[in-house]
C-alpha atoms as a PDB file:
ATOM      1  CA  UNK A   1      45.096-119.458  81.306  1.00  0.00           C
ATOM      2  CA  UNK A   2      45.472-116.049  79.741  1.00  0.00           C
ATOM      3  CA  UNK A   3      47.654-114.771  76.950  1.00  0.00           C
ATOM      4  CA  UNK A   4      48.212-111.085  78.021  1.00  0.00           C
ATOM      5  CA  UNK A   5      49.948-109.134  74.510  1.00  0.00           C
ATOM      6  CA  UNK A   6      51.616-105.711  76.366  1.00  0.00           C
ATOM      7  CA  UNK A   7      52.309-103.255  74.545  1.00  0.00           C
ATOM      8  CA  UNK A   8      54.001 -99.711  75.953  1.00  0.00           C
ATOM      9  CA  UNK A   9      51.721 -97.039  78.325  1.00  0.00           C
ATOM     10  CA  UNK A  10      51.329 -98.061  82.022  1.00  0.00           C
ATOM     11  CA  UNK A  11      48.273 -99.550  81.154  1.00  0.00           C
ATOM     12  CA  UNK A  12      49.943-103.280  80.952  1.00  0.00           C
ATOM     13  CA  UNK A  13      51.656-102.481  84.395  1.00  0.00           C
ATOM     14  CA  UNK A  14      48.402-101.619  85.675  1.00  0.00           C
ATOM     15  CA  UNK A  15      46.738-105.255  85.027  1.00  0.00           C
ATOM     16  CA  UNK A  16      49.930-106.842  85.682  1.00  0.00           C
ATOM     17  CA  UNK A  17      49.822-105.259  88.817  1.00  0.00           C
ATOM     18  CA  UNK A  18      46.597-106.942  89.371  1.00  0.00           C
ATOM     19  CA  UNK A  19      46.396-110.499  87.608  1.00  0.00           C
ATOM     20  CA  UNK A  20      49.575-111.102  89.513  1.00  0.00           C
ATOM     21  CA  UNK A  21      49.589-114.179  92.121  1.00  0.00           C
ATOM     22  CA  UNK A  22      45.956-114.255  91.392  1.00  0.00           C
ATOM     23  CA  UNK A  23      45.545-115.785  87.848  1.00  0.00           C
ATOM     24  CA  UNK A  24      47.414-118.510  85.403  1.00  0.00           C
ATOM     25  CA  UNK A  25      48.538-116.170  82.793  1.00  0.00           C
ATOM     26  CA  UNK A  26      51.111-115.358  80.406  1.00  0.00           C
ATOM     27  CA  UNK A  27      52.716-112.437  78.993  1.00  0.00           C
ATOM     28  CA  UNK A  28      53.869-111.790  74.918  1.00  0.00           C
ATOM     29  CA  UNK A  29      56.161-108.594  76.072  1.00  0.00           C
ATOM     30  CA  UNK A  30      56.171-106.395  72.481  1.00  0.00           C
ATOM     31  CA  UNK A  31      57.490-103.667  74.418  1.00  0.00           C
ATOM     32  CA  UNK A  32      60.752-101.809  73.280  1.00  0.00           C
ATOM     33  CA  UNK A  33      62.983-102.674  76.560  1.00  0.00           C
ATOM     34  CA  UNK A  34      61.421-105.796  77.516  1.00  0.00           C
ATOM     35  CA  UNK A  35      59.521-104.311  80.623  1.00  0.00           C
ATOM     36  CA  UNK A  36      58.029-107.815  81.765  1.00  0.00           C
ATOM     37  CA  UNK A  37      61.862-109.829  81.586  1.00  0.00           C
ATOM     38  CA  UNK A  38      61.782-110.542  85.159  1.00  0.00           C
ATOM     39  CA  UNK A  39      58.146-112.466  85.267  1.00  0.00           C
ATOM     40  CA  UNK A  40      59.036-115.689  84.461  1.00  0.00           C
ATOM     41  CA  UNK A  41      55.770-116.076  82.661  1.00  0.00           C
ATOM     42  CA  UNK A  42      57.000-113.653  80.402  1.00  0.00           C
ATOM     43  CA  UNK A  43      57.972-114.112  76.794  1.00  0.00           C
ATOM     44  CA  UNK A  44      59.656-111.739  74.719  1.00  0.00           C
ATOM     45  CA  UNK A  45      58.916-111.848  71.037  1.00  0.00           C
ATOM     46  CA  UNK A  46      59.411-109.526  67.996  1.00  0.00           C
ATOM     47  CA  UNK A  47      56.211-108.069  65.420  1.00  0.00           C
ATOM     48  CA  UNK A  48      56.120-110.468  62.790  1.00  0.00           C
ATOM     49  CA  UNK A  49      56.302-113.810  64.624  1.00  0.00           C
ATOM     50  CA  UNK A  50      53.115-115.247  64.257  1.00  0.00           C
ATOM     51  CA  UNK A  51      54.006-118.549  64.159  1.00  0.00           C
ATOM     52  CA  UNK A  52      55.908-117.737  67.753  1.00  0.00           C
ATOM     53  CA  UNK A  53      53.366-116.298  69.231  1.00  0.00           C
ATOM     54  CA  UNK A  54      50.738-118.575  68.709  1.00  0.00           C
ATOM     55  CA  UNK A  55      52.939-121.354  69.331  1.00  0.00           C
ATOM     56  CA  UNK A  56      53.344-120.191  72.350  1.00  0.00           C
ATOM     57  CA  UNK A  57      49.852-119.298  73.274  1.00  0.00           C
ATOM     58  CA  UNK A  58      48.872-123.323  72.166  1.00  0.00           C
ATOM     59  CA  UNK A  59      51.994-124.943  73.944  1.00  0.00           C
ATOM     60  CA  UNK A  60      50.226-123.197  77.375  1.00  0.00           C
ATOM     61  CA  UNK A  61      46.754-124.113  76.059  1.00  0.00           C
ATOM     62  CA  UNK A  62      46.163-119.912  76.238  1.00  0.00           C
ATOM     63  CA  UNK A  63      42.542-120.258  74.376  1.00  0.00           C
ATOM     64  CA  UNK A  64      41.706-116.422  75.406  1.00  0.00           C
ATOM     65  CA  UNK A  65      44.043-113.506  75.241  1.00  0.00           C
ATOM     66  CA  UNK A  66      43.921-109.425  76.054  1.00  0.00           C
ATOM     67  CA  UNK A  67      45.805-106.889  74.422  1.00  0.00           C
ATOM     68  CA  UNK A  68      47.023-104.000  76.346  1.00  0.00           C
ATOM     69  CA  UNK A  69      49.477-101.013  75.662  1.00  0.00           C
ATOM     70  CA  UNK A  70      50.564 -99.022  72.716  1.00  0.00           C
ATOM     71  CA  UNK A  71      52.662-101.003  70.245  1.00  0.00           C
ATOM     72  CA  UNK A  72      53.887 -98.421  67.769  1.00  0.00           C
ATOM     73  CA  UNK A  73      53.247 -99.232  63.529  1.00  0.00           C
ATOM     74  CA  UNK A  74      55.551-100.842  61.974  1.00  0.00           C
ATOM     75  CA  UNK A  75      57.557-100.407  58.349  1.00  0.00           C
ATOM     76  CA  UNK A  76      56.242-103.676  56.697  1.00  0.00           C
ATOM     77  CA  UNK A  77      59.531-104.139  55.193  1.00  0.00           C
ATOM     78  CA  UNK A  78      61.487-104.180  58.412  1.00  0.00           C
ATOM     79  CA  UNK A  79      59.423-106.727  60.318  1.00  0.00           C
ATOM     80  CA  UNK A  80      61.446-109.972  61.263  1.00  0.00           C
ATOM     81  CA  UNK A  81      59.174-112.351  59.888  1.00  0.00           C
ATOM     82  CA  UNK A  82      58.448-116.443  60.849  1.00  0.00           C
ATOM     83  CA  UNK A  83      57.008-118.759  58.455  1.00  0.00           C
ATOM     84  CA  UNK A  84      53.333-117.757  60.029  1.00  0.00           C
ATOM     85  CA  UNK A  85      54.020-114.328  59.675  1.00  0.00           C
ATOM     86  CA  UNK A  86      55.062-114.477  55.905  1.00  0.00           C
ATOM     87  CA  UNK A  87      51.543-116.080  55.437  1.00  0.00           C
ATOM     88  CA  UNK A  88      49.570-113.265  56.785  1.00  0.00           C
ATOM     89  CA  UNK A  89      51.568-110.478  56.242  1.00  0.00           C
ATOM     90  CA  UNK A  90      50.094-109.838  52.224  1.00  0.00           C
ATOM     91  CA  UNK A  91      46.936-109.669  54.010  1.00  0.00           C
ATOM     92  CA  UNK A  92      47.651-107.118  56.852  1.00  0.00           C
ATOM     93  CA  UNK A  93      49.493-105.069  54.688  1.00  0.00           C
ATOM     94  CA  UNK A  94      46.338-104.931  52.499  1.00  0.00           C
ATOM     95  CA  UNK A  95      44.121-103.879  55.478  1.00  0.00           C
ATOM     96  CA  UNK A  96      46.568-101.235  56.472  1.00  0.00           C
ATOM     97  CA  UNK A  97      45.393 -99.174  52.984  1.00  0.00           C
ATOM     98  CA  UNK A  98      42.352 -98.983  54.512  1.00  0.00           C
ATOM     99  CA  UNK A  99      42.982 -97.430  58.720  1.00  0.00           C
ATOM    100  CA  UNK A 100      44.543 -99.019  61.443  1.00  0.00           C
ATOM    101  CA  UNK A 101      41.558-100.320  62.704  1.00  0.00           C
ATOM    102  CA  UNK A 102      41.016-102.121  59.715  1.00  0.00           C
ATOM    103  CA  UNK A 103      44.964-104.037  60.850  1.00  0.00           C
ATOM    104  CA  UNK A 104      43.304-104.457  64.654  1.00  0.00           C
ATOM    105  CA  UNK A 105      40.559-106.351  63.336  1.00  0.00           C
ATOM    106  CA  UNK A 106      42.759-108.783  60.748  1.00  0.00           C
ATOM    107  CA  UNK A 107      45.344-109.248  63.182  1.00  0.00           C
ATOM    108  CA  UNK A 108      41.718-110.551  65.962  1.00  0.00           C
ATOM    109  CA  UNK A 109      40.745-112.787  63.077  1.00  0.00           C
ATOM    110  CA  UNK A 110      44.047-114.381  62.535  1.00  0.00           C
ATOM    111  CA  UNK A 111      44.217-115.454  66.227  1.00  0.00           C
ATOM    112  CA  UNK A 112      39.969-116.811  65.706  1.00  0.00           C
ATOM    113  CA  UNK A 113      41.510-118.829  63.235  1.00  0.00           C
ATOM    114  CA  UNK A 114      43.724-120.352  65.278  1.00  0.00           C
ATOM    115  CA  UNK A 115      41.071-121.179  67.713  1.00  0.00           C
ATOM    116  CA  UNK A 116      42.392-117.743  70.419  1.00  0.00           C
ATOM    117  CA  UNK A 117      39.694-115.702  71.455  1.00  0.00           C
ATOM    118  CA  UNK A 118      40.273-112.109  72.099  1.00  0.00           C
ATOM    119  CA  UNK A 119      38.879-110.374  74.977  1.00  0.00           C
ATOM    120  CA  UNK A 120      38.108-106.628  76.055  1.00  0.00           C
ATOM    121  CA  UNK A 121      41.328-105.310  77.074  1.00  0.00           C
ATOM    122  CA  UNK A 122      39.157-103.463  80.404  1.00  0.00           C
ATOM    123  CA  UNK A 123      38.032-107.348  81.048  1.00  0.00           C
ATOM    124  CA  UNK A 124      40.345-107.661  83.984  1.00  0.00           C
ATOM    125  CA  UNK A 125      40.124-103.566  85.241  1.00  0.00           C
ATOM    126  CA  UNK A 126      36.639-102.532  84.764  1.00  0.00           C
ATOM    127  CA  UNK A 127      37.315-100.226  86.934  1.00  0.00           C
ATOM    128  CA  UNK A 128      39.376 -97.807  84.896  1.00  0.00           C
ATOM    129  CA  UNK A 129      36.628 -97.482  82.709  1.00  0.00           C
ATOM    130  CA  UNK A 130      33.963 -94.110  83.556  1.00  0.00           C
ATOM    131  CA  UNK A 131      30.809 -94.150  83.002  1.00  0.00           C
ATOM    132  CA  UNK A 132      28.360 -91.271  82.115  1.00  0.00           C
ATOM    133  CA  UNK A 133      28.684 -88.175  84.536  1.00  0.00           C
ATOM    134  CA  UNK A 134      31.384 -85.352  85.549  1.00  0.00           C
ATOM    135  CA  UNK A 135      34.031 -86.514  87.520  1.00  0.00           C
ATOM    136  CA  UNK A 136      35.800 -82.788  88.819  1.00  0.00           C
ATOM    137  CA  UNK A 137      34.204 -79.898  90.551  1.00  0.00           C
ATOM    138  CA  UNK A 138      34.041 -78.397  87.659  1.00  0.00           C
ATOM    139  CA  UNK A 139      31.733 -79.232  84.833  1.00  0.00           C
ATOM    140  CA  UNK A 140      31.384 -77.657  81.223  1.00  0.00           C
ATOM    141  CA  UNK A 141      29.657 -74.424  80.302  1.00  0.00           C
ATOM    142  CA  UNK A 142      27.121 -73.831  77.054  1.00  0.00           C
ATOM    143  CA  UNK A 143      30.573 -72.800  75.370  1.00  0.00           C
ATOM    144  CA  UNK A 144      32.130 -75.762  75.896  1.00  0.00           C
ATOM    145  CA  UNK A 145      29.744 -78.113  74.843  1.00  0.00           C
ATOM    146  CA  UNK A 146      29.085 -76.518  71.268  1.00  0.00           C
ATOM    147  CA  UNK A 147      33.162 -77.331  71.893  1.00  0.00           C
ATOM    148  CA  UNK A 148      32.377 -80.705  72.749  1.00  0.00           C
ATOM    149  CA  UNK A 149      29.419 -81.097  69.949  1.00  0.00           C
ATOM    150  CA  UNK A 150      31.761 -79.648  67.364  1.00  0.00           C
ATOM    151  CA  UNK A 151      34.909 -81.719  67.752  1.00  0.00           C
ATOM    152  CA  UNK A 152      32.607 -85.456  67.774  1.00  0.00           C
ATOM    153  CA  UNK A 153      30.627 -84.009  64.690  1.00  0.00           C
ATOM    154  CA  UNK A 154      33.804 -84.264  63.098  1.00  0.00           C
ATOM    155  CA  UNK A 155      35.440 -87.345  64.693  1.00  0.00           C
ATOM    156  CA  UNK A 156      32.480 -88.518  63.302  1.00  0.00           C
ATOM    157  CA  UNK A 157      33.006 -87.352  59.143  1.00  0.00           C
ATOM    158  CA  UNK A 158      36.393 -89.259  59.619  1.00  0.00           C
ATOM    159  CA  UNK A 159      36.875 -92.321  57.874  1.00  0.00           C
ATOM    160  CA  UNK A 160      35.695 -95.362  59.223  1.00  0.00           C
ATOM    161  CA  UNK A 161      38.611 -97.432  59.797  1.00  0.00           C
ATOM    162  CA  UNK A 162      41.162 -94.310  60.461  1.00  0.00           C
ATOM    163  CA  UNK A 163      43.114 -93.925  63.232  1.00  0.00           C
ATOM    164  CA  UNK A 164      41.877 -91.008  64.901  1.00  0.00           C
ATOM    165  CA  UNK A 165      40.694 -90.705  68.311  1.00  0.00           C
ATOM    166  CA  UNK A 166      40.842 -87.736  69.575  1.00  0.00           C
ATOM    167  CA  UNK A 167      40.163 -84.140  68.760  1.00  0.00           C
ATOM    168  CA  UNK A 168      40.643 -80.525  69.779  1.00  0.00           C
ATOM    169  CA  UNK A 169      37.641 -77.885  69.840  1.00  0.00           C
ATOM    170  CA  UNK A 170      38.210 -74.493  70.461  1.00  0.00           C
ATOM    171  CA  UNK A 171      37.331 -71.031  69.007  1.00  0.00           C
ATOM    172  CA  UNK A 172      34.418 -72.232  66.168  1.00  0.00           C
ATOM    173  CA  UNK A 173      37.886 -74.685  64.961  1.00  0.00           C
ATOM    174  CA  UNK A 174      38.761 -78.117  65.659  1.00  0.00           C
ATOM    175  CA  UNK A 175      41.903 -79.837  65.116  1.00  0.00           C
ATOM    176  CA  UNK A 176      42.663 -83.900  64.730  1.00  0.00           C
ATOM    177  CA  UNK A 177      45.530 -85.806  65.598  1.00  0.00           C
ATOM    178  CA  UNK A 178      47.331 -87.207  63.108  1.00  0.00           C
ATOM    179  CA  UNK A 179      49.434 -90.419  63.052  1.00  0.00           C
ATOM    180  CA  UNK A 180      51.854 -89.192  65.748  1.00  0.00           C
ATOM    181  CA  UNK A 181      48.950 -89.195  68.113  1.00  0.00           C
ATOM    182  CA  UNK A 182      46.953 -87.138  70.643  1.00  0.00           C
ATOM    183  CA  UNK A 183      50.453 -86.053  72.858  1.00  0.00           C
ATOM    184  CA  UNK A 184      52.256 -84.393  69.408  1.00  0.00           C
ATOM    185  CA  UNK A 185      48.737 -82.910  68.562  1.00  0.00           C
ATOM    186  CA  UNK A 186      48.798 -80.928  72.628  1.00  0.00           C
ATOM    187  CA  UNK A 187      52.096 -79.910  71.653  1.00  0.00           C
ATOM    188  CA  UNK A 188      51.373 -78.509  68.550  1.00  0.00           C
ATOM    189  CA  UNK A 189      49.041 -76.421  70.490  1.00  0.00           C
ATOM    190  CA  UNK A 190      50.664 -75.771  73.734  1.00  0.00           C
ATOM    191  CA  UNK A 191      52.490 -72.283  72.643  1.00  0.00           C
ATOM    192  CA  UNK A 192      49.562 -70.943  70.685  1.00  0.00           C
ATOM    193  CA  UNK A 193      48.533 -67.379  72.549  1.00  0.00           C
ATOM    194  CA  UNK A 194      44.836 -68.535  73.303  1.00  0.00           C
ATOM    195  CA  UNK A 195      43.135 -67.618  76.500  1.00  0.00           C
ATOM    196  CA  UNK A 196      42.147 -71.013  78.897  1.00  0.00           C
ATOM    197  CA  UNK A 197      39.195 -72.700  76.627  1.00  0.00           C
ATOM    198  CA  UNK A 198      38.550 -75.327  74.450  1.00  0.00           C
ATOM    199  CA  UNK A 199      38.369 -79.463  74.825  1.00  0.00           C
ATOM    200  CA  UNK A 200      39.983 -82.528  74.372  1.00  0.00           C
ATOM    201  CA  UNK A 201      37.489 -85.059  73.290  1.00  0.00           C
ATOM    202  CA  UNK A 202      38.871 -88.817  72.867  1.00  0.00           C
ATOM    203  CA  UNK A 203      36.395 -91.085  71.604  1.00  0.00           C
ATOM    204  CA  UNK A 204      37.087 -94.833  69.966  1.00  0.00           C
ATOM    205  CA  UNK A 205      37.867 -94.988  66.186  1.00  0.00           C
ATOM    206  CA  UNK A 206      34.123 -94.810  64.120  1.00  0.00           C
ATOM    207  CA  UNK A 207      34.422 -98.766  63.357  1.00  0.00           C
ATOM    208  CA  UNK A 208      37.403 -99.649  65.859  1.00  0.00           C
ATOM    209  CA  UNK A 209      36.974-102.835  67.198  1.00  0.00           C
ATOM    210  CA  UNK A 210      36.263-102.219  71.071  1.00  0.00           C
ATOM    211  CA  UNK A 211      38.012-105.265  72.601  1.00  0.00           C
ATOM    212  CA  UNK A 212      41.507-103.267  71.609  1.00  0.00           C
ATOM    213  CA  UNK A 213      42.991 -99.714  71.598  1.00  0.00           C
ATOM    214  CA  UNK A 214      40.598 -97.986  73.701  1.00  0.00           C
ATOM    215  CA  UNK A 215      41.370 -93.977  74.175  1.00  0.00           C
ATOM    216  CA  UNK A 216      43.848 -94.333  76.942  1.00  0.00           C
ATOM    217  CA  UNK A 217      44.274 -91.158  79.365  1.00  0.00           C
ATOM    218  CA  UNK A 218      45.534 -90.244  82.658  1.00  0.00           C
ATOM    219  CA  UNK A 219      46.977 -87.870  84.845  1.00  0.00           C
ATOM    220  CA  UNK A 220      49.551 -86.764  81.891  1.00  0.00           C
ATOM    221  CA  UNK A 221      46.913 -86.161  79.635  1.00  0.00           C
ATOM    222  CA  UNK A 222      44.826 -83.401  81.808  1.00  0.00           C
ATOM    223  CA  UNK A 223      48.576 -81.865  82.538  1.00  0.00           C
ATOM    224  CA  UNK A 224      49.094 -82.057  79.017  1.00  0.00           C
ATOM    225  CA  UNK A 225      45.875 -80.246  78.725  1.00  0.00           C
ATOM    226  CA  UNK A 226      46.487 -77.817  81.045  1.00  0.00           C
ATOM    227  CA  UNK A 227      49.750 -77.155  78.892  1.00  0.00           C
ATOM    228  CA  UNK A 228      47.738 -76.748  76.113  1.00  0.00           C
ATOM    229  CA  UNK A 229      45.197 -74.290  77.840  1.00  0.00           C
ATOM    230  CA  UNK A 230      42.456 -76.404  77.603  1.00  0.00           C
ATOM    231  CA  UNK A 231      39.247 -76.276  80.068  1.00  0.00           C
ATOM    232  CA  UNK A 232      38.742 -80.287  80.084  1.00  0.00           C
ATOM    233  CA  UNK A 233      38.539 -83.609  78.732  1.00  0.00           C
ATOM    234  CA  UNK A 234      35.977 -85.756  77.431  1.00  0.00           C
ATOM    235  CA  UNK A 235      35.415 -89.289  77.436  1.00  0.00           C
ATOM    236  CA  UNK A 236      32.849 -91.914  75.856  1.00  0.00           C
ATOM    237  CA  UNK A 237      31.011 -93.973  78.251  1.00  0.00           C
ATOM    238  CA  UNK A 238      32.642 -97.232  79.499  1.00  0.00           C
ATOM    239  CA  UNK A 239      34.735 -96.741  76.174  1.00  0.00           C
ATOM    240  CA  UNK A 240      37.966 -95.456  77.884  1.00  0.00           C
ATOM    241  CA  UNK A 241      40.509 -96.927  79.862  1.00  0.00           C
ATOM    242  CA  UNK A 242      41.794 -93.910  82.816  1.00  0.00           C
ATOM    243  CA  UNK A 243      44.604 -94.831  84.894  1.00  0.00           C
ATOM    244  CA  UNK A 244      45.587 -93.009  88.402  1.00  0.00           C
ATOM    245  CA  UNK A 245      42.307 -91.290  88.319  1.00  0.00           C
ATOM    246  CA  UNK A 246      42.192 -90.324  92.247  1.00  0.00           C
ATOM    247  CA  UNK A 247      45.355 -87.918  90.971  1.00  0.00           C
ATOM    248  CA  UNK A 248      44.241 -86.740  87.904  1.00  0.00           C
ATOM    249  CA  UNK A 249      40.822 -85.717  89.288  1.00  0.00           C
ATOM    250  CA  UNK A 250      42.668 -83.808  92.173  1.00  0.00           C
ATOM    251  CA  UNK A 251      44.566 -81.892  89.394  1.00  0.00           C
ATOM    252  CA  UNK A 252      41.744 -80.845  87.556  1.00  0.00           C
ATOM    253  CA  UNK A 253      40.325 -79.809  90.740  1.00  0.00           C
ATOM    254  CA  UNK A 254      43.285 -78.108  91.361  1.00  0.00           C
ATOM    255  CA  UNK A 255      43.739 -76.459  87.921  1.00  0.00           C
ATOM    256  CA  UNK A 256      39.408 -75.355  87.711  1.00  0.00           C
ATOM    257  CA  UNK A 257      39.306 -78.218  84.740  1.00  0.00           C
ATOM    258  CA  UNK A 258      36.568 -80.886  84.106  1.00  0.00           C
ATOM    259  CA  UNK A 259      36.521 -84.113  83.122  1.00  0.00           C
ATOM    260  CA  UNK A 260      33.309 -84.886  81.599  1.00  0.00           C
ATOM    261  CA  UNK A 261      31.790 -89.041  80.129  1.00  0.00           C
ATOM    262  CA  UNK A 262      28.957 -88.481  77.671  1.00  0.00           C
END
């Protein structure tokens, strides 16, 4: 048995999609509407319930779970907390001074301690993870891979435990995404008079733990892209999770972009 934690994105759809009728699992739906209410292995439980949540994991003698999806930060003092979560909230709320990676890995070591192992969320879909190599007909030029060098040199100065993961390069400048994440940052960009150049590079936090939150793209990100007038997108090698890539490779084809795994 399995303890699958979804979060939003399609990515939890994708490996319920697939685990389904085929596994013993169960699902701790964090999502906003409740997406998973009609599996009856399905549990729907709030941020902050600890206690529930591993309770429930136990009572179905879940001793391995995967975390999946987007589940958006918090405001500490909002959080409906059990008796569990009122014990390890001083201590999350001290790791989130120092990144949200720092949060991912306290919130993996509360479940060790409770004897719950947690797995790499591509465990069950290895293949939506790329490997090395250029995945369009198109591939990038010299210019943009002093693009490409330039935005990881400095997705590399950030801080360790931040939350960035993705950067823009374009024009000698790059630009990170804040916070609000890498489809604000496109946005931000998308009406800016530039010519068709530049890249999206998403790479994992510096010290994110890799068995949650990998980069997470898809057809909406290269349209998002192309929005943005940007020539491709860049990945890290089996560090990326890429959903309905037979359609997003056709648009790039489509649209002359690349999408390029160092």
């Amino acid at each position: 048995m399995i303890g699958l934690i979804f979060g939003e994105t399609d990515f939890p759809k994708h490996i319920h999609k697939k685990i389904k009728n085929k596994k013993k699992y169960l699902i701790i739906d964090l999502t906003n509407k409740n997406f998973f209410k009609k599996d009856i292995n399905s549990y729907k439980v709030s941020l902050g319930q600890f206690g529930k949540i591993i309770s429930i994991l136990k009572k179905n003698k879940c001793k391995k779970i995967l975390f999946a999806g987007k589940v958006n930060k918090p405001k500490f003092s909002k959080l409906k907390l059990d008796i569990k979560g009122l014990l390890y909230i001083s201590r999350i709320i001290k790791k989130s001074k120092i990144g949200d990676a720092a949060i991912l890995k306290e919130i993996i070591n509360i479940f060790k301690r409770e004897g719950i192992k947690t797995v790499n969320s591509n465990l069950l879909t290895p293949e939506l993870s790329l490997s090395k190599g250029n995945y369009s007909k198109y591939k990038p030029d010299n210019t943009d891979r002093i693009d490409i060098k330039n935005a990881i040199k400095h997705l590399n100065k950030t801080k360790p435990y931040s939350h960035i993961q993705a950067a823009v390069a374009r024009n000698n400048s790059v630009l990170l995404e804040n916070s609000n994440g890498t489809q604000v940052m496109l946005k931000k960009i998308k009406n800016q008079k530039n010519k068709i150049n530049g890249v999206l590079v998403k790479f994992p936090k510096k010290k994110q733990d890799l068995r949650v939150d990998l980069p997470t793209v898809g057809l909406d990100t290269l349209k998002q892209c192309k929005n943005a007038r940007l020539k491709g997108l860049v990945l890290k090698h089996r560090k990326n999770i890429f959903l309905d890539q037979k359609k997003a490779v056709n648009f790039a084809n489509k649209n002359k972009m690349f999408i390029f795994v160092k």
